[in-house]
PDB file of N, CA and C in Angstrom:
ATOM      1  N   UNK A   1     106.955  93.904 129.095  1.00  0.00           N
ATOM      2  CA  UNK A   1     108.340  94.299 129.210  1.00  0.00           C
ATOM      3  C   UNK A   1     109.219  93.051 129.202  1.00  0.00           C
ATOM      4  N   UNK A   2     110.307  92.841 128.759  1.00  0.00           N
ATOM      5  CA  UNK A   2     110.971  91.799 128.641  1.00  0.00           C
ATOM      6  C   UNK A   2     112.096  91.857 129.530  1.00  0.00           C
ATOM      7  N   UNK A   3     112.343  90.561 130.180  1.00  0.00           N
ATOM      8  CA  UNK A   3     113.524  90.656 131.034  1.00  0.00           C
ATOM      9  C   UNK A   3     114.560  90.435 130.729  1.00  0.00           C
ATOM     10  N   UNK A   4     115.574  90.539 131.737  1.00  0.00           N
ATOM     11  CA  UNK A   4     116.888  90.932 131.239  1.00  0.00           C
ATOM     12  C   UNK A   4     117.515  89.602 130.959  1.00  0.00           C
ATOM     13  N   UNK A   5     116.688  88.290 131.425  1.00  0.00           N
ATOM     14  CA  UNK A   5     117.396  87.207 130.408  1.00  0.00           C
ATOM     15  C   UNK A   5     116.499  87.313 128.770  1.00  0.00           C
ATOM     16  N   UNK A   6     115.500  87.861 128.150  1.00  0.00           N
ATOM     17  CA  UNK A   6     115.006  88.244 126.903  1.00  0.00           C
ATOM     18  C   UNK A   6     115.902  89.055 126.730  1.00  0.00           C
ATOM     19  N   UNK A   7     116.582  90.164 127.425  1.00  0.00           N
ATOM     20  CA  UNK A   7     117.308  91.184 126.683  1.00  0.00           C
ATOM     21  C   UNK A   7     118.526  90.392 126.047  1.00  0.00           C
ATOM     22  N   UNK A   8     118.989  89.857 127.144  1.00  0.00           N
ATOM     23  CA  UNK A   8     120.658  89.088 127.159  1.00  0.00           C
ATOM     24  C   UNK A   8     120.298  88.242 125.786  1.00  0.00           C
ATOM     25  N   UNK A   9     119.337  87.294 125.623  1.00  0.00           N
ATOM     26  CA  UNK A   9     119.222  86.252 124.060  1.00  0.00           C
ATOM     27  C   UNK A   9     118.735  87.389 123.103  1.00  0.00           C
ATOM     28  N   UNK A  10     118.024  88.880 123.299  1.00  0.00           N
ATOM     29  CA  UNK A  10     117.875  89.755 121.839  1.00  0.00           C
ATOM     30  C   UNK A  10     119.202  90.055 121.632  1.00  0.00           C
ATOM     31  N   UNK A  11     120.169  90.308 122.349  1.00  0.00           N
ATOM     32  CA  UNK A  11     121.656  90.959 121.794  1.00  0.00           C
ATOM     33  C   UNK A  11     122.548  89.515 121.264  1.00  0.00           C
ATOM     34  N   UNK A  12     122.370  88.495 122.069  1.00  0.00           N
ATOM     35  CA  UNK A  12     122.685  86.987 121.218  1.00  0.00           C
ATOM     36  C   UNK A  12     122.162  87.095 119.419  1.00  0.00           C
ATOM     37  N   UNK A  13     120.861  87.342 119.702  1.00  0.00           N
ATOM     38  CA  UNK A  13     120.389  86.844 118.339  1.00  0.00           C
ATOM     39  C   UNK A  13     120.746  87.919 117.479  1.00  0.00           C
ATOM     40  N   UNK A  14     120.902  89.422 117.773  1.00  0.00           N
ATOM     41  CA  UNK A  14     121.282  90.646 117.249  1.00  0.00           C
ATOM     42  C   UNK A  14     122.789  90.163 116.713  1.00  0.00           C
ATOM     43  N   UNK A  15     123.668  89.492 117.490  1.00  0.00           N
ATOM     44  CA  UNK A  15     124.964  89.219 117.187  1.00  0.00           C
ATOM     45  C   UNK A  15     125.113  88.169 115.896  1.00  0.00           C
ATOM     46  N   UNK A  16     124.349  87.143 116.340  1.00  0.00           N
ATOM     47  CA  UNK A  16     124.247  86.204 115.513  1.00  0.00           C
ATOM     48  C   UNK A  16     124.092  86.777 113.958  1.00  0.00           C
ATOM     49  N   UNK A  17     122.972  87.442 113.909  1.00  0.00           N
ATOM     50  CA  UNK A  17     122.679  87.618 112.677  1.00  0.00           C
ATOM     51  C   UNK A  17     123.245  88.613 111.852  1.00  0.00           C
ATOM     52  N   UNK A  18     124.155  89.662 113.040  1.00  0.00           N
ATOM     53  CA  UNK A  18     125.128  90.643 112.220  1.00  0.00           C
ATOM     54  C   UNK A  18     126.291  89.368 111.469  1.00  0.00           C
ATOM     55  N   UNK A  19     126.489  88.629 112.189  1.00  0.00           N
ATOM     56  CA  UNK A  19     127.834  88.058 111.701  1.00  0.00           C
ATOM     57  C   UNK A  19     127.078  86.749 110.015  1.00  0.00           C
ATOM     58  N   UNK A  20     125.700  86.316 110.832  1.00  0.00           N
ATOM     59  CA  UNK A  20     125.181  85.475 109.689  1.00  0.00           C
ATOM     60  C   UNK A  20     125.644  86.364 108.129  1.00  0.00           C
ATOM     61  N   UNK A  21     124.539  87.807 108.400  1.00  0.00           N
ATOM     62  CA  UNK A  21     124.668  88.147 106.831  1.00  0.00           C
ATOM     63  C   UNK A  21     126.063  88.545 106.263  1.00  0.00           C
ATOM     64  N   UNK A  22     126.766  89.348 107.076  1.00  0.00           N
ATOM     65  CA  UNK A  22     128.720  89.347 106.696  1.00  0.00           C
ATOM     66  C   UNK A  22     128.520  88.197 105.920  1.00  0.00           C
ATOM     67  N   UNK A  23     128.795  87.309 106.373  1.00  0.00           N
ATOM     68  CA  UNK A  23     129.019  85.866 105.865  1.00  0.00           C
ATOM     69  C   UNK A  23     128.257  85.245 104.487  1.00  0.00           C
ATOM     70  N   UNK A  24     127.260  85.857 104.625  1.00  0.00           N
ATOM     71  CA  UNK A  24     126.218  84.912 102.763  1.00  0.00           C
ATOM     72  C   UNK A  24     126.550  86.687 102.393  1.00  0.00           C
ATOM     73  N   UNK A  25     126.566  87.797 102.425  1.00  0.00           N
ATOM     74  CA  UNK A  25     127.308  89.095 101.243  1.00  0.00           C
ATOM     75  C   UNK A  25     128.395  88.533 101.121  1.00  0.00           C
ATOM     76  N   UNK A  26     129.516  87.655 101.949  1.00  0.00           N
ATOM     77  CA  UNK A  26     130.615  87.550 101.264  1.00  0.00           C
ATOM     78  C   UNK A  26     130.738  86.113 100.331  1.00  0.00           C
ATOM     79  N   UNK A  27     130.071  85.749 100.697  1.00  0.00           N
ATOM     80  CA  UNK A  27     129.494  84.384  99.330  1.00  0.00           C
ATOM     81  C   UNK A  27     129.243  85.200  98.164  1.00  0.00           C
ATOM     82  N   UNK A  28     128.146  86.568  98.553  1.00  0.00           N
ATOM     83  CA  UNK A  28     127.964  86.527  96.893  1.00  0.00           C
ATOM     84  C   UNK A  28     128.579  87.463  96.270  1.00  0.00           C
ATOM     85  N   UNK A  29     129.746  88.142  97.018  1.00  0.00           N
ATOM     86  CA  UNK A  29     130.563  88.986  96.412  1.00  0.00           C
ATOM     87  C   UNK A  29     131.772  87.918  95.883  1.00  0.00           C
ATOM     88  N   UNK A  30     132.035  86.690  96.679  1.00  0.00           N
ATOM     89  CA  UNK A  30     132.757  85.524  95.916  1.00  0.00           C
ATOM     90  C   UNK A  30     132.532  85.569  95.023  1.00  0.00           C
ATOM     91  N   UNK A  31     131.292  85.027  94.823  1.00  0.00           N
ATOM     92  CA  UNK A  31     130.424  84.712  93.578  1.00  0.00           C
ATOM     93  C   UNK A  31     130.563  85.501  92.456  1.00  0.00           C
ATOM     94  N   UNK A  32     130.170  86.527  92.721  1.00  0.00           N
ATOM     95  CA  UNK A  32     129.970  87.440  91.706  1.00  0.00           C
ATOM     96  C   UNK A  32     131.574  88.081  91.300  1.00  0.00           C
ATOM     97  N   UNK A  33     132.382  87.719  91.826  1.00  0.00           N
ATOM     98  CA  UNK A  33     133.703  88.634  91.166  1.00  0.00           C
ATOM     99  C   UNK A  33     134.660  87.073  90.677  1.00  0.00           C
ATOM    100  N   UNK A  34     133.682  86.010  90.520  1.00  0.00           N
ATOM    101  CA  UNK A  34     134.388  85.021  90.184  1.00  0.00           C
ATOM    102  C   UNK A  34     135.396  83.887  90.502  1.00  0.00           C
ATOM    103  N   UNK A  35     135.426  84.028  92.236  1.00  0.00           N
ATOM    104  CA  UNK A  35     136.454  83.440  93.028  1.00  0.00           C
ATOM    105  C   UNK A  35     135.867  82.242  93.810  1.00  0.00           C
ATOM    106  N   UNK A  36     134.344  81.791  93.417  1.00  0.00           N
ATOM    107  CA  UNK A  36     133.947  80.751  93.902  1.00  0.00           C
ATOM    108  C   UNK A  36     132.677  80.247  92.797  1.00  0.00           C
ATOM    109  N   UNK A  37     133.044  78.920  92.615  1.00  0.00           N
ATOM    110  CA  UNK A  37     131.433  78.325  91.368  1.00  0.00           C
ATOM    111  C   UNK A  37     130.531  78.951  92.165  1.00  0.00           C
ATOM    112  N   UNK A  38     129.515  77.935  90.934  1.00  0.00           N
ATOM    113  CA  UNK A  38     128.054  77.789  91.911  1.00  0.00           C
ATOM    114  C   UNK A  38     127.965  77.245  92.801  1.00  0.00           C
ATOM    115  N   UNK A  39     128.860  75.497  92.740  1.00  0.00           N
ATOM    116  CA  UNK A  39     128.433  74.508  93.847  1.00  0.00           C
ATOM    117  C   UNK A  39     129.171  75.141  94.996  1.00  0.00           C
ATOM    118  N   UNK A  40     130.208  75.898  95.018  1.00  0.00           N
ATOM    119  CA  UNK A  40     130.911  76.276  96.102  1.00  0.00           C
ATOM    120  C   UNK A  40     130.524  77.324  96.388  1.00  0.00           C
ATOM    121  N   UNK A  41     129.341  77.976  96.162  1.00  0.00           N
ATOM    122  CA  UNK A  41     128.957  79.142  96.759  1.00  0.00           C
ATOM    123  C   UNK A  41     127.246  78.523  97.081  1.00  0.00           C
ATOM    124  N   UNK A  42     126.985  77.460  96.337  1.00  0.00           N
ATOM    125  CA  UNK A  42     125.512  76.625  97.472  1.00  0.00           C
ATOM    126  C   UNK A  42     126.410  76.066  98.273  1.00  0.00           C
ATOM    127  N   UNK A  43     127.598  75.237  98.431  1.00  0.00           N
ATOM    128  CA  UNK A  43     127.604  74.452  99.881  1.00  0.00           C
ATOM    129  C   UNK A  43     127.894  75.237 100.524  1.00  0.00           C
ATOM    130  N   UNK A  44     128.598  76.512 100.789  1.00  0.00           N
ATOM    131  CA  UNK A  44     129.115  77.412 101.487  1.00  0.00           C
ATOM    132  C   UNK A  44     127.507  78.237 102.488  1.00  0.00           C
ATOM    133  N   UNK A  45     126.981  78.365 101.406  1.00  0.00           N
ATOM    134  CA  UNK A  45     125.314  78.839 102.146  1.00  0.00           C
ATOM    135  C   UNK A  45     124.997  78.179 102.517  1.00  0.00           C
ATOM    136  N   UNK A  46     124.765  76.931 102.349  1.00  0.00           N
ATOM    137  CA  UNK A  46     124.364  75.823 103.248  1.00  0.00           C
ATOM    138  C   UNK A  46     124.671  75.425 104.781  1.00  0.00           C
ATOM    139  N   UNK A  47     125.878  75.620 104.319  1.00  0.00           N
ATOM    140  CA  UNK A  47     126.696  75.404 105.513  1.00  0.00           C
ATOM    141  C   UNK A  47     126.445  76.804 106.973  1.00  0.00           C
ATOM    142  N   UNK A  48     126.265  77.802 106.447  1.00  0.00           N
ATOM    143  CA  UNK A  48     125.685  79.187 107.096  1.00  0.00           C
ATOM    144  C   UNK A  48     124.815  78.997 107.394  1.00  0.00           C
ATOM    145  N   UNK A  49     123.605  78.360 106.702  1.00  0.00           N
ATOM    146  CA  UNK A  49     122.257  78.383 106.637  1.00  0.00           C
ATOM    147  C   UNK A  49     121.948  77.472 108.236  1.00  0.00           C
ATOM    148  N   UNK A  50     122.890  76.458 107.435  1.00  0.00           N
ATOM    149  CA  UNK A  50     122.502  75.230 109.046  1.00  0.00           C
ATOM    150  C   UNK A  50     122.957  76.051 110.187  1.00  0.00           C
ATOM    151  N   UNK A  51     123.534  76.467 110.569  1.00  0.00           N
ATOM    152  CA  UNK A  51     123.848  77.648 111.440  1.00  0.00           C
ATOM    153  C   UNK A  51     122.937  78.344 112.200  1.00  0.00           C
ATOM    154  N   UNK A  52     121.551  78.449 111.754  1.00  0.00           N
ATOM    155  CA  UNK A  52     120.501  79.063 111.921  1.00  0.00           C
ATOM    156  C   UNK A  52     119.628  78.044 112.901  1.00  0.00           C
ATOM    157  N   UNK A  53     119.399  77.193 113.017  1.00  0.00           N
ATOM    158  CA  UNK A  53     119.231  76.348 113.486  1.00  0.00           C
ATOM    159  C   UNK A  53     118.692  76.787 115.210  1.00  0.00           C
ATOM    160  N   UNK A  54     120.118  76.662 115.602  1.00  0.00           N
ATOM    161  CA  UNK A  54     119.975  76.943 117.324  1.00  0.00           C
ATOM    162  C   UNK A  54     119.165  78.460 117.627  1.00  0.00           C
ATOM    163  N   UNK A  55     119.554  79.424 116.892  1.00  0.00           N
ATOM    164  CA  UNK A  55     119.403  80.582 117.031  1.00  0.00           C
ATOM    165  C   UNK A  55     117.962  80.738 116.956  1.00  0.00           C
ATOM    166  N   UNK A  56     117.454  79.923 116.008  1.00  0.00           N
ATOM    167  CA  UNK A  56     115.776  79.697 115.541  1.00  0.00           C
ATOM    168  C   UNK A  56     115.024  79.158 116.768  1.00  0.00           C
ATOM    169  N   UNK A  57     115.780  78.430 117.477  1.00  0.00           N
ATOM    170  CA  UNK A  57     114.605  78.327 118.334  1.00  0.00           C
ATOM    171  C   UNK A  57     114.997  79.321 119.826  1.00  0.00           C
ATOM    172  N   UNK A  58     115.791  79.697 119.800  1.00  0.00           N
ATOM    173  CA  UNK A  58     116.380  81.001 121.043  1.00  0.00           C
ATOM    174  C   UNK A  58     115.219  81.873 119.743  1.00  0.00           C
ATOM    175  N   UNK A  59     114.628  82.748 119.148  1.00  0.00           N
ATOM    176  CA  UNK A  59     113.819  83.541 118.364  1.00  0.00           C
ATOM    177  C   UNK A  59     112.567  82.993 118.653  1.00  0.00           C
ATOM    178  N   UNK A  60     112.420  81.544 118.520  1.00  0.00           N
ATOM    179  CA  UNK A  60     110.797  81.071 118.873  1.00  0.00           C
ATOM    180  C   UNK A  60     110.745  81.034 120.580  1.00  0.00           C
ATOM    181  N   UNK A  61     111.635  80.852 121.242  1.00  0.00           N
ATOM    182  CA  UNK A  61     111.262  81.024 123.030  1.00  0.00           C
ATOM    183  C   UNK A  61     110.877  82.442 123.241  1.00  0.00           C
ATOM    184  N   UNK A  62     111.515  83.577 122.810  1.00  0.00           N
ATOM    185  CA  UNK A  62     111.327  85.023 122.784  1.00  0.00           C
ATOM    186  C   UNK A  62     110.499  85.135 122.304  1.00  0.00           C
ATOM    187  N   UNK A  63     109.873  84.897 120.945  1.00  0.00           N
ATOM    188  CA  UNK A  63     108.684  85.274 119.987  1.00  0.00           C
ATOM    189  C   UNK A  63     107.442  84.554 121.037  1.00  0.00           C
ATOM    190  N   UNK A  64     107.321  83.919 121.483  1.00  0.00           N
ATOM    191  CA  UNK A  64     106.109  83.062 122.082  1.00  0.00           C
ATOM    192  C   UNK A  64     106.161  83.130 123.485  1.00  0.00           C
ATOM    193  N   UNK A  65     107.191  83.859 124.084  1.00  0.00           N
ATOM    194  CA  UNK A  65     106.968  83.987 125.497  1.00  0.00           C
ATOM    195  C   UNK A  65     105.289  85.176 125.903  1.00  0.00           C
ATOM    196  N   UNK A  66     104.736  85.049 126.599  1.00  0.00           N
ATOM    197  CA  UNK A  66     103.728  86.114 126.835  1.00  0.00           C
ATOM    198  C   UNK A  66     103.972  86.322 128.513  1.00  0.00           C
ATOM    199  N   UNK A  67     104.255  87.715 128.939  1.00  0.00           N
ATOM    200  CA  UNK A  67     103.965  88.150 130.136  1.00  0.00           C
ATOM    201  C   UNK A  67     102.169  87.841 130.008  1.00  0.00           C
ATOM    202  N   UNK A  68     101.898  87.217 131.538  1.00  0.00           N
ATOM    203  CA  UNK A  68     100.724  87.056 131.847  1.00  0.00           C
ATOM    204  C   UNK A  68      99.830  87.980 132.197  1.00  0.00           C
ATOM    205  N   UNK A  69     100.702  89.654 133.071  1.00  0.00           N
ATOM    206  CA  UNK A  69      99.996  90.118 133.496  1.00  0.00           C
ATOM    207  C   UNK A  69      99.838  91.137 132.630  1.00  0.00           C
ATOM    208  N   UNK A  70     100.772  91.574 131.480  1.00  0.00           N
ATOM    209  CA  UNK A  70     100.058  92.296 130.536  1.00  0.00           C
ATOM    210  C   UNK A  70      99.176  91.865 129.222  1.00  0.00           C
ATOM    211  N   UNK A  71      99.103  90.457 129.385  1.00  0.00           N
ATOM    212  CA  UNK A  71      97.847  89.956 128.297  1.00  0.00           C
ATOM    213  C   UNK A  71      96.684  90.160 129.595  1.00  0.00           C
ATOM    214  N   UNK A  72      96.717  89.943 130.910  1.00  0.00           N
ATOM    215  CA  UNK A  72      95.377  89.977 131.573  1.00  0.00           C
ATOM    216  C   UNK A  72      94.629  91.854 131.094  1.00  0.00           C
ATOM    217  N   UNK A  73      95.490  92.253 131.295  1.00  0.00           N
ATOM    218  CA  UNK A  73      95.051  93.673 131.265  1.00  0.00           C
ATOM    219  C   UNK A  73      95.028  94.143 129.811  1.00  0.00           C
ATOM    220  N   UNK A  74      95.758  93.601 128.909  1.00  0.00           N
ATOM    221  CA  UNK A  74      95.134  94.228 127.454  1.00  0.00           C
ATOM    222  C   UNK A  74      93.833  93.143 127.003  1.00  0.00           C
ATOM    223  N   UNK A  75      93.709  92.189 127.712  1.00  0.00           N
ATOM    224  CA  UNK A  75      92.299  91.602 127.534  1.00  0.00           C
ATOM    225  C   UNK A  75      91.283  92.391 128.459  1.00  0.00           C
ATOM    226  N   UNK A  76      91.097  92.882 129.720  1.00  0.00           N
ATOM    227  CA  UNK A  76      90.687  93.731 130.193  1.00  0.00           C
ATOM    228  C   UNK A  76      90.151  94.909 129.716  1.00  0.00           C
ATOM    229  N   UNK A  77      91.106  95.950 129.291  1.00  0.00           N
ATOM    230  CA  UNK A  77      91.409  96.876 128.002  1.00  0.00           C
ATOM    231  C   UNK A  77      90.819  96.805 126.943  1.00  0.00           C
ATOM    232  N   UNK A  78      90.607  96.009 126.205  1.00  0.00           N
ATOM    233  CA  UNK A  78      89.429  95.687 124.942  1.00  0.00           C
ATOM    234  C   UNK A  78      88.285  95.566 125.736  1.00  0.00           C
ATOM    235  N   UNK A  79      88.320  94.705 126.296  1.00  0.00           N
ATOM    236  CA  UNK A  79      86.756  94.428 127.053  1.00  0.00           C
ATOM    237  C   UNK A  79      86.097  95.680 127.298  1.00  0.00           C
ATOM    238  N   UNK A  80      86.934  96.634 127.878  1.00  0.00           N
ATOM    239  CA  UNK A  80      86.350  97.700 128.496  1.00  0.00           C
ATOM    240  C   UNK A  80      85.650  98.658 127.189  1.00  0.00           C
ATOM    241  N   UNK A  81      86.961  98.526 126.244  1.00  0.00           N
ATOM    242  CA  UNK A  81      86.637  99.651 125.402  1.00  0.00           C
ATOM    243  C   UNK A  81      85.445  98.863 123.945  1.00  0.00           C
ATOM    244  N   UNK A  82      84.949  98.087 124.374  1.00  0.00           N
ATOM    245  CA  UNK A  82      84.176  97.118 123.506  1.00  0.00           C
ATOM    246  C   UNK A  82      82.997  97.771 124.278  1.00  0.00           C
ATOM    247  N   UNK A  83      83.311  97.485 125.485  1.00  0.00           N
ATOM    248  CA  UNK A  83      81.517  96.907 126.234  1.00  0.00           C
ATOM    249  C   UNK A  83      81.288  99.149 126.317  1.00  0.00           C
ATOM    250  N   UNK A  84      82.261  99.547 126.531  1.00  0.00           N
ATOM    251  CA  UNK A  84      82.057 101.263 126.448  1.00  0.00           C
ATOM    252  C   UNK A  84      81.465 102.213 125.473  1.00  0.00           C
ATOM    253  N   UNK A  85      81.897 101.054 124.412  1.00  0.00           N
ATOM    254  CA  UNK A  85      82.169 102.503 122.781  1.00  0.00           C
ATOM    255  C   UNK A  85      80.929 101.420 122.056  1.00  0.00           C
ATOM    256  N   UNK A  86      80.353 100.006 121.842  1.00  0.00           N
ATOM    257  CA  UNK A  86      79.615  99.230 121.463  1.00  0.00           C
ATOM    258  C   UNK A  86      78.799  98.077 121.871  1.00  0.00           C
ATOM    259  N   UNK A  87      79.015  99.060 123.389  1.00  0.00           N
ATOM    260  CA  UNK A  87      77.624  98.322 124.229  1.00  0.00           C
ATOM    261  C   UNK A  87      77.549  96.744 123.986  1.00  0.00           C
ATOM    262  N   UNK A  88      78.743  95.830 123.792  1.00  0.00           N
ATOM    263  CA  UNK A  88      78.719  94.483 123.652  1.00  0.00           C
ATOM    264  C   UNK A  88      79.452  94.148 124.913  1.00  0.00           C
TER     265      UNK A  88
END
């Protein structure tokens, strides 16, 4: 179960990334209706892109956090249903 500081950085990163893609669709609707080049529609992504940055590692603290006591017990949990159903 994740706590409510994991909840508080999933609605961060939920925010983040509603506003990221707004932002590169409206590059390529620039783009595409002719109101920005190429180079000004790569530095413009670029510039979004680096953006990603902080948010990437607030995604890798969440992605790699493990509650301890529910890996003890889904290691438990296999064990059981290993040593039950294939006698190993």
């Amino acid at each position: 179960m994740p706590s409510e500081k994991q909840i508080d950085k999933l609605d961060q990163i939920s925010d983040f990334y509603f506003d990221y893609y707004n932002k590169i669709e409206q590059i390529w609707y620039d783009h595409y209706n002719d109101r920005i080049t190429d180079e000004q529609a790569q530095a413009r992504f670029y510039e979004i892109k680096n953006t990603e940055r902080d948010i990437g590692k607030i995604v890798n603290e969440i992605v790699k956090s493990i509650n301890k006591r529910i890996y003890i017990r889904a290691d438990q949990e296999t064990r059981n249903y290993l040593s039950n159903n294939f006698n190993v």
